[in-house]
Each structure stands twice: as structure tokens, then as C-alpha cells.
PDB file of N, CA and C in Angstrom:
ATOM      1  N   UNK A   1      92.574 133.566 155.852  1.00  0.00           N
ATOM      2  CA  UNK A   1      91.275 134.148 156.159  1.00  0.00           C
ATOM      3  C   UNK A   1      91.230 134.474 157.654  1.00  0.00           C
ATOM      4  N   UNK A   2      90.429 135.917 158.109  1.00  0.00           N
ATOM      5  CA  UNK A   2      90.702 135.853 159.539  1.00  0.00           C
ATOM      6  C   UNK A   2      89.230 135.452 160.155  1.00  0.00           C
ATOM      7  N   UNK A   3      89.684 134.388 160.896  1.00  0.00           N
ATOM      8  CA  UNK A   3      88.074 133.869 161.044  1.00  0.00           C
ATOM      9  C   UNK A   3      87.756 134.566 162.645  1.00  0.00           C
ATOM     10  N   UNK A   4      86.580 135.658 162.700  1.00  0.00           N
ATOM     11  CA  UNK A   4      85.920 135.913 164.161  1.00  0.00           C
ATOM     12  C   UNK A   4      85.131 134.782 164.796  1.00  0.00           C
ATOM     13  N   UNK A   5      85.694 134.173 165.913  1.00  0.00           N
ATOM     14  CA  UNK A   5      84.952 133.104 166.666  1.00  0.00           C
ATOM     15  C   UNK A   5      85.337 133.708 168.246  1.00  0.00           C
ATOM     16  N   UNK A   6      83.782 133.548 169.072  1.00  0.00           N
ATOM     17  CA  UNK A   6      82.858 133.778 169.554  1.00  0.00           C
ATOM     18  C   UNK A   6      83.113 132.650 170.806  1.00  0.00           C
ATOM     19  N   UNK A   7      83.277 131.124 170.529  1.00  0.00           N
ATOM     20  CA  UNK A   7      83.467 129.869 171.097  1.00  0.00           C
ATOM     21  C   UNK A   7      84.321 129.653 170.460  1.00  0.00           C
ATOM     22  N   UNK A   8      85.565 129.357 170.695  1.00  0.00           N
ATOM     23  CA  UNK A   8      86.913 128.939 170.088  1.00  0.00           C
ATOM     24  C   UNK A   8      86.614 127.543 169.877  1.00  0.00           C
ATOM     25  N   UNK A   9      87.421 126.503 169.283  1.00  0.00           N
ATOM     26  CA  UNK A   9      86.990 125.288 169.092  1.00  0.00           C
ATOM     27  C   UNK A   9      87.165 124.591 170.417  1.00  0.00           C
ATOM     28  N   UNK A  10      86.280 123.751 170.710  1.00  0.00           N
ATOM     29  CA  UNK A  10      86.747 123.102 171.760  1.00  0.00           C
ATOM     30  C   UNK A  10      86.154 121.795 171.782  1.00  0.00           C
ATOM     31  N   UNK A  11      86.640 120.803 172.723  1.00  0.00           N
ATOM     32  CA  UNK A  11      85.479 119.116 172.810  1.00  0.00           C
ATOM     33  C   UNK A  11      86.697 118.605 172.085  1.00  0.00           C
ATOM     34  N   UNK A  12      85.874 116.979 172.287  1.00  0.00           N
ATOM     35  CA  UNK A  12      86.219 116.597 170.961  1.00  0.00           C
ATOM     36  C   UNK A  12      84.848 115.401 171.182  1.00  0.00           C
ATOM     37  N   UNK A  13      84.366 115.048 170.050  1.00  0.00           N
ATOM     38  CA  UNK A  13      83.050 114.275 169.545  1.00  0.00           C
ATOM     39  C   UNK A  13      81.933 114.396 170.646  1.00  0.00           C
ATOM     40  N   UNK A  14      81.684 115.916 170.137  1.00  0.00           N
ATOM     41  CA  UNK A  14      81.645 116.785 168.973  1.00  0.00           C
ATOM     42  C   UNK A  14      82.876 117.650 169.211  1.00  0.00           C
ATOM     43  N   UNK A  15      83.397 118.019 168.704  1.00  0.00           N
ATOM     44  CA  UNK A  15      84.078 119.530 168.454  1.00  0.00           C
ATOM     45  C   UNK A  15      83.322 120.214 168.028  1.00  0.00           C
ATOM     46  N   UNK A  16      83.205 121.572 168.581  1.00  0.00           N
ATOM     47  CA  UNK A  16      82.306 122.956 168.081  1.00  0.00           C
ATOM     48  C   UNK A  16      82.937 124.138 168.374  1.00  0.00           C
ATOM     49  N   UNK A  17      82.581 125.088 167.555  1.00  0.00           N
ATOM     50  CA  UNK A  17      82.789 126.547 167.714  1.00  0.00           C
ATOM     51  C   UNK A  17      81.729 127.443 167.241  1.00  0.00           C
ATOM     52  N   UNK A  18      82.240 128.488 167.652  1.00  0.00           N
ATOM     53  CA  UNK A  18      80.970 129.367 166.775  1.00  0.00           C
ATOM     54  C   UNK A  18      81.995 130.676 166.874  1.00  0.00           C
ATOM     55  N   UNK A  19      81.137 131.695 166.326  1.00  0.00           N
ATOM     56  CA  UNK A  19      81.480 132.715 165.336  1.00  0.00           C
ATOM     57  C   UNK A  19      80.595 133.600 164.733  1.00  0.00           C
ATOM     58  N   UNK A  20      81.225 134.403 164.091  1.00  0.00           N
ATOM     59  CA  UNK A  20      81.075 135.931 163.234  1.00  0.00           C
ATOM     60  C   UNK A  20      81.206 135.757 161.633  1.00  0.00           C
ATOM     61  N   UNK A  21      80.456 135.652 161.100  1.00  0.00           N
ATOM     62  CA  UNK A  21      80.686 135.850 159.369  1.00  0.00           C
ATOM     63  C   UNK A  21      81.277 137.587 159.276  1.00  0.00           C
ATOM     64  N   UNK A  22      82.108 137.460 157.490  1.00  0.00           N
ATOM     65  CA  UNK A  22      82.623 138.959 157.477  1.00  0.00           C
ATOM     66  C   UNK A  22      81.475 140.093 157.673  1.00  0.00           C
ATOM     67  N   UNK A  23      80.133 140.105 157.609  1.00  0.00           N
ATOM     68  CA  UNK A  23      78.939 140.532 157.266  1.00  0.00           C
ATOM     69  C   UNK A  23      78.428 140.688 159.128  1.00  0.00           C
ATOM     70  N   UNK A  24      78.706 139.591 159.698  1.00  0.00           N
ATOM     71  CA  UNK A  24      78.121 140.204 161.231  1.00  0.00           C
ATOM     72  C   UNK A  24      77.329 138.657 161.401  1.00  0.00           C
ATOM     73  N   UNK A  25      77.035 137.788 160.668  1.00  0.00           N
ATOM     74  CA  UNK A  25      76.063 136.485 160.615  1.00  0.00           C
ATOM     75  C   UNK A  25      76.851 135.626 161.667  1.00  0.00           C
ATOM     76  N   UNK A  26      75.820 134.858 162.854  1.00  0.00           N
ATOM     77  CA  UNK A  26      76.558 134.113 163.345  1.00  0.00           C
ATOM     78  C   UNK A  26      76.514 133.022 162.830  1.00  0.00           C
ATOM     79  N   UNK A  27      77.568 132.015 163.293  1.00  0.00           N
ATOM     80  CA  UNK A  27      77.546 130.494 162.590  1.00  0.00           C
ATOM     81  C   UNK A  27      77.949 129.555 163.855  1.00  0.00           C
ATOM     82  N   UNK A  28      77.655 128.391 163.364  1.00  0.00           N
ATOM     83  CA  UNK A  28      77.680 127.029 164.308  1.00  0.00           C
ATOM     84  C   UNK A  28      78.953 125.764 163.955  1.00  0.00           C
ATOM     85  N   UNK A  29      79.808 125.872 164.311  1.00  0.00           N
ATOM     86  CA  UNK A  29      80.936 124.824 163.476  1.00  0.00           C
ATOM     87  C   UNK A  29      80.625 123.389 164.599  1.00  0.00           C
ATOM     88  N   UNK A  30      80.249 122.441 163.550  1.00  0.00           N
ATOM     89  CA  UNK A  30      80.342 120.779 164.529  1.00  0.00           C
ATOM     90  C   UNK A  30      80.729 120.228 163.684  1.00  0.00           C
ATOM     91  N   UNK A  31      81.265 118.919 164.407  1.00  0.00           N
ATOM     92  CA  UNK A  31      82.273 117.541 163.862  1.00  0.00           C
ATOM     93  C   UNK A  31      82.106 116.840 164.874  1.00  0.00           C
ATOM     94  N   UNK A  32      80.752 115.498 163.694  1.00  0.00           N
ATOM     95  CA  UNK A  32      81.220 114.740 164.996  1.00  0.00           C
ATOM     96  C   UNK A  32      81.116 113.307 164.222  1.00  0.00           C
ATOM     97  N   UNK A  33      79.810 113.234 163.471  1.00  0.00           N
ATOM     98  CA  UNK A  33      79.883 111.978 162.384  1.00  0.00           C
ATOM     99  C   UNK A  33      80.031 112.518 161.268  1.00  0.00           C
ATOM    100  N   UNK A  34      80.277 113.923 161.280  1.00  0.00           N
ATOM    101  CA  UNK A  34      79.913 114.704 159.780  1.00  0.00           C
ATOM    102  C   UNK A  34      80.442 115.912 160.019  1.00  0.00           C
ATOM    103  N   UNK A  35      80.789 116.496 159.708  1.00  0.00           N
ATOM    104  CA  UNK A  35      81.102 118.196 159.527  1.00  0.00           C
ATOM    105  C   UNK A  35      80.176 119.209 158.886  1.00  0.00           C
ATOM    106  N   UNK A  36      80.070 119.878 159.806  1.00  0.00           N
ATOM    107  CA  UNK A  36      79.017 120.650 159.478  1.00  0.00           C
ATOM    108  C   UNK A  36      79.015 122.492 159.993  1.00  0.00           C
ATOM    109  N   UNK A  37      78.342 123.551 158.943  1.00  0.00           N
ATOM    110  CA  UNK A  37      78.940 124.750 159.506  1.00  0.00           C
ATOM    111  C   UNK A  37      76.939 125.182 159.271  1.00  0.00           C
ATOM    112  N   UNK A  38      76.497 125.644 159.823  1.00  0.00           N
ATOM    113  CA  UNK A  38      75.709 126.666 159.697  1.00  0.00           C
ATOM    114  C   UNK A  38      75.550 127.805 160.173  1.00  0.00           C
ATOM    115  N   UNK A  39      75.223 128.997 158.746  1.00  0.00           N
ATOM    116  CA  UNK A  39      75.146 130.149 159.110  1.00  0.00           C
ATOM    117  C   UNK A  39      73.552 130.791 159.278  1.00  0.00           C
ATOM    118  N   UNK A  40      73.548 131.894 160.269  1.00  0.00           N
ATOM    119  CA  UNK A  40      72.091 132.149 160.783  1.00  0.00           C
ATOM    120  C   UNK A  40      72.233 133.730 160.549  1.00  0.00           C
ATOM    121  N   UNK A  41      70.872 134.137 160.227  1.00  0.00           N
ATOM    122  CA  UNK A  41      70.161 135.653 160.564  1.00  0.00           C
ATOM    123  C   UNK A  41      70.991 136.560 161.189  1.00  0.00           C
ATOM    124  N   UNK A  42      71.318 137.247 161.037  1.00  0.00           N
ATOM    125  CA  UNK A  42      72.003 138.329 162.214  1.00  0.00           C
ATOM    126  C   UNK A  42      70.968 138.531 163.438  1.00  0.00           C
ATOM    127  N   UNK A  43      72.317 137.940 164.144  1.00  0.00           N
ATOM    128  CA  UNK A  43      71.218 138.526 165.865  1.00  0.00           C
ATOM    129  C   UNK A  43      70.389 137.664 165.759  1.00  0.00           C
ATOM    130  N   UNK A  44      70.725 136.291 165.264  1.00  0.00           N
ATOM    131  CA  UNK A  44      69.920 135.295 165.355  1.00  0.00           C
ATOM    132  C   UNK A  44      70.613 133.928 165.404  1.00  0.00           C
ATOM    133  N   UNK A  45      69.839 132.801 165.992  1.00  0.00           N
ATOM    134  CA  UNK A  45      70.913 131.654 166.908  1.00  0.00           C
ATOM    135  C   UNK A  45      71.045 130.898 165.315  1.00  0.00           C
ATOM    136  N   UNK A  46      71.980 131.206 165.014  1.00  0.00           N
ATOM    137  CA  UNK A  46      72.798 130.198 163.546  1.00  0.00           C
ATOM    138  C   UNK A  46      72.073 128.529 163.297  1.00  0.00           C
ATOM    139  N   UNK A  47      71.436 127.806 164.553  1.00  0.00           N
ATOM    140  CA  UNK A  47      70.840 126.342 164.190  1.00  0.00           C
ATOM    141  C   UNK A  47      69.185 127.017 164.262  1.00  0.00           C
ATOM    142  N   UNK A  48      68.686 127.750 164.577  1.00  0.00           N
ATOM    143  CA  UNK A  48      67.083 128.041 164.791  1.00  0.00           C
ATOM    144  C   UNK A  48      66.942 129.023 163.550  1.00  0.00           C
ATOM    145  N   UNK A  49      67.791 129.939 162.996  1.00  0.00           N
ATOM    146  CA  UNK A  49      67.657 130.637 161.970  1.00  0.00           C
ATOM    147  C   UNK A  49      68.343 130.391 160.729  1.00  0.00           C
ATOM    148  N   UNK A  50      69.022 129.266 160.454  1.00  0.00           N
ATOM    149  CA  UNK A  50      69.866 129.041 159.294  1.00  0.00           C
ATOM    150  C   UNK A  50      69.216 129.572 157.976  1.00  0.00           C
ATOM    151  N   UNK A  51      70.370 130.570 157.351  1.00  0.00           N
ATOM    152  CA  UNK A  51      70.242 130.893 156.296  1.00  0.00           C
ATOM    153  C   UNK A  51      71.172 130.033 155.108  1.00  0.00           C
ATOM    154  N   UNK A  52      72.072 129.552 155.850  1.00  0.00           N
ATOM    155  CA  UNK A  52      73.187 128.766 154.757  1.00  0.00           C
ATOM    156  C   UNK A  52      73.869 127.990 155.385  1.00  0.00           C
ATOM    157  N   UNK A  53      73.684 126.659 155.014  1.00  0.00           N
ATOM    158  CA  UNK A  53      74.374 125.452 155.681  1.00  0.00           C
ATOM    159  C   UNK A  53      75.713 124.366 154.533  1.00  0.00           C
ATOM    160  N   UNK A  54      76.534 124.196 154.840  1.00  0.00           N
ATOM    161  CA  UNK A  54      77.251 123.406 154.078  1.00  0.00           C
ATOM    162  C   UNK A  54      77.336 122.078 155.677  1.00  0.00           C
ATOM    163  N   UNK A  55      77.791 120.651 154.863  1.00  0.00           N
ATOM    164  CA  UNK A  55      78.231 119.741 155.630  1.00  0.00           C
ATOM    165  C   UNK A  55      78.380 118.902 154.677  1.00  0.00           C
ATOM    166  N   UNK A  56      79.732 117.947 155.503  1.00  0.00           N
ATOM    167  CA  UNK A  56      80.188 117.125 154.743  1.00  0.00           C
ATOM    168  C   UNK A  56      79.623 115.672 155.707  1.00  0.00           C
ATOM    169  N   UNK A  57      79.543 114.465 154.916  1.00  0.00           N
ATOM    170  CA  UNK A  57      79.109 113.052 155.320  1.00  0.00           C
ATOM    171  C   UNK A  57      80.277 112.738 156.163  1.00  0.00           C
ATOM    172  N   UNK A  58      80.242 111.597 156.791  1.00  0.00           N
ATOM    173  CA  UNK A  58      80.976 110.999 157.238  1.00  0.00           C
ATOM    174  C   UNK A  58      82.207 110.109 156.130  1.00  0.00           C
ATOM    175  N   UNK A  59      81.661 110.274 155.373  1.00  0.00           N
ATOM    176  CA  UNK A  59      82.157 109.130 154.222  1.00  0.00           C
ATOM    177  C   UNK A  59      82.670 109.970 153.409  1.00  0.00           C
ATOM    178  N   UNK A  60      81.942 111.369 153.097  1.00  0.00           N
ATOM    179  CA  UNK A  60      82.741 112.756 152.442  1.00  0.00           C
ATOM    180  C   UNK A  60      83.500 113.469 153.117  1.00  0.00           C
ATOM    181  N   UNK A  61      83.534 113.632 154.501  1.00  0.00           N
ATOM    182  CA  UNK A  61      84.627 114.359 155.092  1.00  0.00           C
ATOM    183  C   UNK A  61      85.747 114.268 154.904  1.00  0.00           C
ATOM    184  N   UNK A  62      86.426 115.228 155.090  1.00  0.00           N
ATOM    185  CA  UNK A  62      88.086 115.050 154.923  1.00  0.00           C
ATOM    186  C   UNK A  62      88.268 114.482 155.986  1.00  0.00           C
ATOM    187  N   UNK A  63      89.577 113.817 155.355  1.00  0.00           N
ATOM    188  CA  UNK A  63      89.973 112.618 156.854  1.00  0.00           C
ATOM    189  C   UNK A  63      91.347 113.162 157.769  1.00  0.00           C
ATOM    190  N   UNK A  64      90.183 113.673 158.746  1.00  0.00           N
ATOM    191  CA  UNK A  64      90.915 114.268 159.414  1.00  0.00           C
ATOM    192  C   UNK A  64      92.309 113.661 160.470  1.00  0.00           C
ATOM    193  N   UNK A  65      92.271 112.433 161.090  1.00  0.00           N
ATOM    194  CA  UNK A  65      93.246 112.057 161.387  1.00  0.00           C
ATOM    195  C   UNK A  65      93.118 110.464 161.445  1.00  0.00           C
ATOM    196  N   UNK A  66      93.962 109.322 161.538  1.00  0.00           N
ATOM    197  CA  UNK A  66      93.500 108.095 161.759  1.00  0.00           C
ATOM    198  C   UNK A  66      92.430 107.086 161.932  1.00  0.00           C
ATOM    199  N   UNK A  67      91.454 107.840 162.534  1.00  0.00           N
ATOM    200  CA  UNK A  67      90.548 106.773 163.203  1.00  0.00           C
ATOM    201  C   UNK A  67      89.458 107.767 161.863  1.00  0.00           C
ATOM    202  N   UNK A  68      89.850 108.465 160.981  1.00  0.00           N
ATOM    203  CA  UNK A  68      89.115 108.998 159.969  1.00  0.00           C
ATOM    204  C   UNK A  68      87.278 109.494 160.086  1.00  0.00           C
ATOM    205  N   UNK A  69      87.738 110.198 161.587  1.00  0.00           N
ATOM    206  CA  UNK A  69      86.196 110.347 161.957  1.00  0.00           C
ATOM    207  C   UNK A  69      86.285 111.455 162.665  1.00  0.00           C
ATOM    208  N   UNK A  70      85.820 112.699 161.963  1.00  0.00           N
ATOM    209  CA  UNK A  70      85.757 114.004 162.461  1.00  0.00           C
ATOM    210  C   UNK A  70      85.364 114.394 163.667  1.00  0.00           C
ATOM    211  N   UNK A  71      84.761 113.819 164.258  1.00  0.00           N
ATOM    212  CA  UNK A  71      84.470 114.137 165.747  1.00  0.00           C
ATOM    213  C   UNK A  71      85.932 114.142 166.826  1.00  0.00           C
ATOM    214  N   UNK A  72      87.147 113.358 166.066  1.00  0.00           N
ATOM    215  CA  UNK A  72      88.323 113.202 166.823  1.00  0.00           C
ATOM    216  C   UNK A  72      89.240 114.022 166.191  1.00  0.00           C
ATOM    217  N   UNK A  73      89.317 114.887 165.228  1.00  0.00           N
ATOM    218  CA  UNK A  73      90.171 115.598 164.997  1.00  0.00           C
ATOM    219  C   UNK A  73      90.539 116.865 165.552  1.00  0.00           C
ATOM    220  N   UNK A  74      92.002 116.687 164.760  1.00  0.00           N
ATOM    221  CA  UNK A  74      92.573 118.121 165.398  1.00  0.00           C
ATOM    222  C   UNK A  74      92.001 119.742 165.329  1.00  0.00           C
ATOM    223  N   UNK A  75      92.597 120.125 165.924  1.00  0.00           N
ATOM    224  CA  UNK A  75      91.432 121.924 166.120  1.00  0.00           C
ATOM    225  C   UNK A  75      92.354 122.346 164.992  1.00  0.00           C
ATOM    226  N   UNK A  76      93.306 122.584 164.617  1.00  0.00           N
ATOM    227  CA  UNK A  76      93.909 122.560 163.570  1.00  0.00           C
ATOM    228  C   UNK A  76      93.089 122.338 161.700  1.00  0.00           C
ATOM    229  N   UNK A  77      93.083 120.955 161.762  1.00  0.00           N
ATOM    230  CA  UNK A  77      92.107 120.363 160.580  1.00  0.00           C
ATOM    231  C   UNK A  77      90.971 120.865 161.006  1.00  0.00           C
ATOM    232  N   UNK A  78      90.271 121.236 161.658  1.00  0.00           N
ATOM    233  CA  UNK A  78      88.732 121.851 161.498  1.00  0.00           C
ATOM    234  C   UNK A  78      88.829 123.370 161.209  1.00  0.00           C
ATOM    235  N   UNK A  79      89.850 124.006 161.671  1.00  0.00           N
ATOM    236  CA  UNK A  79      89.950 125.302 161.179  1.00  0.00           C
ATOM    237  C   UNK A  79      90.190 125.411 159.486  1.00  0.00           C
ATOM    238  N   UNK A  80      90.956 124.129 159.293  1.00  0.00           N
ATOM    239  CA  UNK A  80      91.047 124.478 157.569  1.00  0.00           C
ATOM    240  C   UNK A  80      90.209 124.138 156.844  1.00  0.00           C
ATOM    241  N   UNK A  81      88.980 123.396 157.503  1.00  0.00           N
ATOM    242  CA  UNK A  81      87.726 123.101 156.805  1.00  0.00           C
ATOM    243  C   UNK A  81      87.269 124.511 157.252  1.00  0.00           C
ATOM    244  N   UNK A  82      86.499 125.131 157.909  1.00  0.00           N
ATOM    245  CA  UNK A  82      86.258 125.862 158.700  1.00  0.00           C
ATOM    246  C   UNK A  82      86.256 127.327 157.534  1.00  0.00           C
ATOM    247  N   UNK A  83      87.659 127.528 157.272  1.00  0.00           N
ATOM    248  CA  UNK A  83      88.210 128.642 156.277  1.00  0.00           C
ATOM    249  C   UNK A  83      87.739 128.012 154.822  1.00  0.00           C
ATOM    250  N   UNK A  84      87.498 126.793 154.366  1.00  0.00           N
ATOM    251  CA  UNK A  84      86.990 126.501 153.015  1.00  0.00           C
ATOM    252  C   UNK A  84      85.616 126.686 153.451  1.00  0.00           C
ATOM    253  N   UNK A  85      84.769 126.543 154.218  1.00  0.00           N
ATOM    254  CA  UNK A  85      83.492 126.190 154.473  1.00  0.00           C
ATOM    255  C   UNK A  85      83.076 128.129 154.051  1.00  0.00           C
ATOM    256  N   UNK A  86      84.100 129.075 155.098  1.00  0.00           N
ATOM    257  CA  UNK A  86      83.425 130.136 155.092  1.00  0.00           C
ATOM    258  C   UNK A  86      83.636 131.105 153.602  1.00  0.00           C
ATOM    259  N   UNK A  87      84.516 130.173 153.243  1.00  0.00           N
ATOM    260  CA  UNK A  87      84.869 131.203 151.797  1.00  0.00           C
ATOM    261  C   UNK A  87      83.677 130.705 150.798  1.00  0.00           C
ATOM    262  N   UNK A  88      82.981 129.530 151.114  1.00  0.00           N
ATOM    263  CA  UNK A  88      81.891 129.255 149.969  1.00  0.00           C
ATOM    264  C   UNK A  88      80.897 129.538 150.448  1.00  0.00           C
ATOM    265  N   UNK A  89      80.710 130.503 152.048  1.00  0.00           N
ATOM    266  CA  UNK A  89      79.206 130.945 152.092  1.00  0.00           C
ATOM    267  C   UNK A  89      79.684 132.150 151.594  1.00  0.00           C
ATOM    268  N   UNK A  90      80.845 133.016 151.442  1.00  0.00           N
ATOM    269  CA  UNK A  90      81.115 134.241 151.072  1.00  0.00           C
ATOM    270  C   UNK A  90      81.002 134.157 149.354  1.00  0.00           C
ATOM    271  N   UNK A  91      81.566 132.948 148.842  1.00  0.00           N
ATOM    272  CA  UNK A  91      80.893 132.967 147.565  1.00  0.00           C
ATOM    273  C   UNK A  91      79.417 133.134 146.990  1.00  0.00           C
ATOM    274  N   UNK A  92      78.621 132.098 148.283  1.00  0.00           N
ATOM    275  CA  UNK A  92      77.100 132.187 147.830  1.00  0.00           C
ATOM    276  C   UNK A  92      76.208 133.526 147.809  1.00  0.00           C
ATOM    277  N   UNK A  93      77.272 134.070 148.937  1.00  0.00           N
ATOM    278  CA  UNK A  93      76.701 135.713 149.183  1.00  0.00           C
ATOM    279  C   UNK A  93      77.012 136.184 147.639  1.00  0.00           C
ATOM    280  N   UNK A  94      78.077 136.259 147.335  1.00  0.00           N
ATOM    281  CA  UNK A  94      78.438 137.014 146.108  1.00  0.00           C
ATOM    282  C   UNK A  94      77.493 136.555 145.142  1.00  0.00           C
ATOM    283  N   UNK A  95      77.156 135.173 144.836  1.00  0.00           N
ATOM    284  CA  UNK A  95      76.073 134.935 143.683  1.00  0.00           C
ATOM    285  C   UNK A  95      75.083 135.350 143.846  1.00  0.00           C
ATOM    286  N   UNK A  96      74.266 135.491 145.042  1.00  0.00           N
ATOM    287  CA  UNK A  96      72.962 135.888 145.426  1.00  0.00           C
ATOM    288  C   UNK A  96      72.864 137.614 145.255  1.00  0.00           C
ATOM    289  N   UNK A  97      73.804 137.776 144.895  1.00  0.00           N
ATOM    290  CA  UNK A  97      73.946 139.764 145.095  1.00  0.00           C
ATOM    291  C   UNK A  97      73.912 139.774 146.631  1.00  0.00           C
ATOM    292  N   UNK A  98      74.216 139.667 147.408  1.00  0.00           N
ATOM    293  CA  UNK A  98      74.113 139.735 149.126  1.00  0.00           C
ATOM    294  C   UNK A  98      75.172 140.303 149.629  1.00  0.00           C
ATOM    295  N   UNK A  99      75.053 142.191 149.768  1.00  0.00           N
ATOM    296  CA  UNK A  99      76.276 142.805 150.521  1.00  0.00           C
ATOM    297  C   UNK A  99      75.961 142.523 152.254  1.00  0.00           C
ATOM    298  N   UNK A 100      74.987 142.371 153.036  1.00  0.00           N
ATOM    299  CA  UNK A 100      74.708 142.182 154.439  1.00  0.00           C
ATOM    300  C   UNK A 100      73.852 141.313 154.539  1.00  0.00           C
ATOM    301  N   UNK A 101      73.580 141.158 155.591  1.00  0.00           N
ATOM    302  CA  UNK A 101      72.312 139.752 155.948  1.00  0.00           C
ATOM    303  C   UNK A 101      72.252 140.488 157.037  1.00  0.00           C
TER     304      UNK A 101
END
């Protein structure tokens, strides 16, 4: 998947990035007790306008490296959450009938 990001990943607890949905939507990527992606409004700040949020628990996250706590993982493992996260808001688009936002 080619993911457009805006803020490359960076930190660590939190790690964040942000970004471009295929559609133009920006989004918010954090990891820090939880993983979490939200997507926002076009031309609108992705946490003040969320239209579609996925996140995983601390206890549901994938375990990203040893100390099994997403806020310390690799930029690597958050990109491959990152690419599952954005293919199931691209699914939700598809169920909703949603060619743009």
C-alpha cells in the first residue's frame, strides 16, 4: 500500500505520524498505551473532525516488540499496522458507498 504521510513517524511513547488518505482525508497515527489511527474531514484536523477511527487496547495491540507496549515500537511495526488500519477505513468507505469525503 503506498501510504502519503505528511509527519513521517517519529518519537517514541508516543510515536505519531500523520498523513493523506487515498481520497485526500487527513489522519492521525499514535502508539502509546494503545494504537490508534484517526481519520478527519478533508481540510480538516483528523482529532477535531474525526470521521473514522479504529484503535487497538493495550491488551489488543499487536505486540510490537518486548516490553509489548506500543508506545516503544519499531517505525517499522507501526507502518504495518498503519497499512491494515488504512485498508479497513478504505473498506468502510466502500460499504458506506463513499467515493470522496
Amino acid at each position: 500500500m503506498n501510504i502519503t504521510f505528511t509527519e513521517p513517524f517519529n518519537g517514541n511513547c508516543p510515536i505519531q505520524a500523520e498523513g493523506l488518505t487515498s481520497c485526500g482525508s487527513p489522519w492521525y497515527f499514535r502508539a502509546r498505551a494503545d494504537v490508534s489511527l484517526h481519520v478527519g474531514e478533508r481540510d480538516g484536523c483528523p482529532l477535531k473532525n474525526t470521521i473514522w477511527v479504529i484503535r487497538d487496547s493495550y491488551k489488543g495491540a499487536p505486540k510490537f516488540n518486548s516490553l509489548d507496549y506500543p508506545g516503544w515500537a519499531s517505525h517499522e511495526a507501526c507502518q504495518e499496522w498503519l497499512e491494515k488500519a488504512l485498508a479497513c477505513f478504505e473498506d468502510w468507505k466502500i460499504s458506506q458507498g463513499i467515493n470522496s469525503l
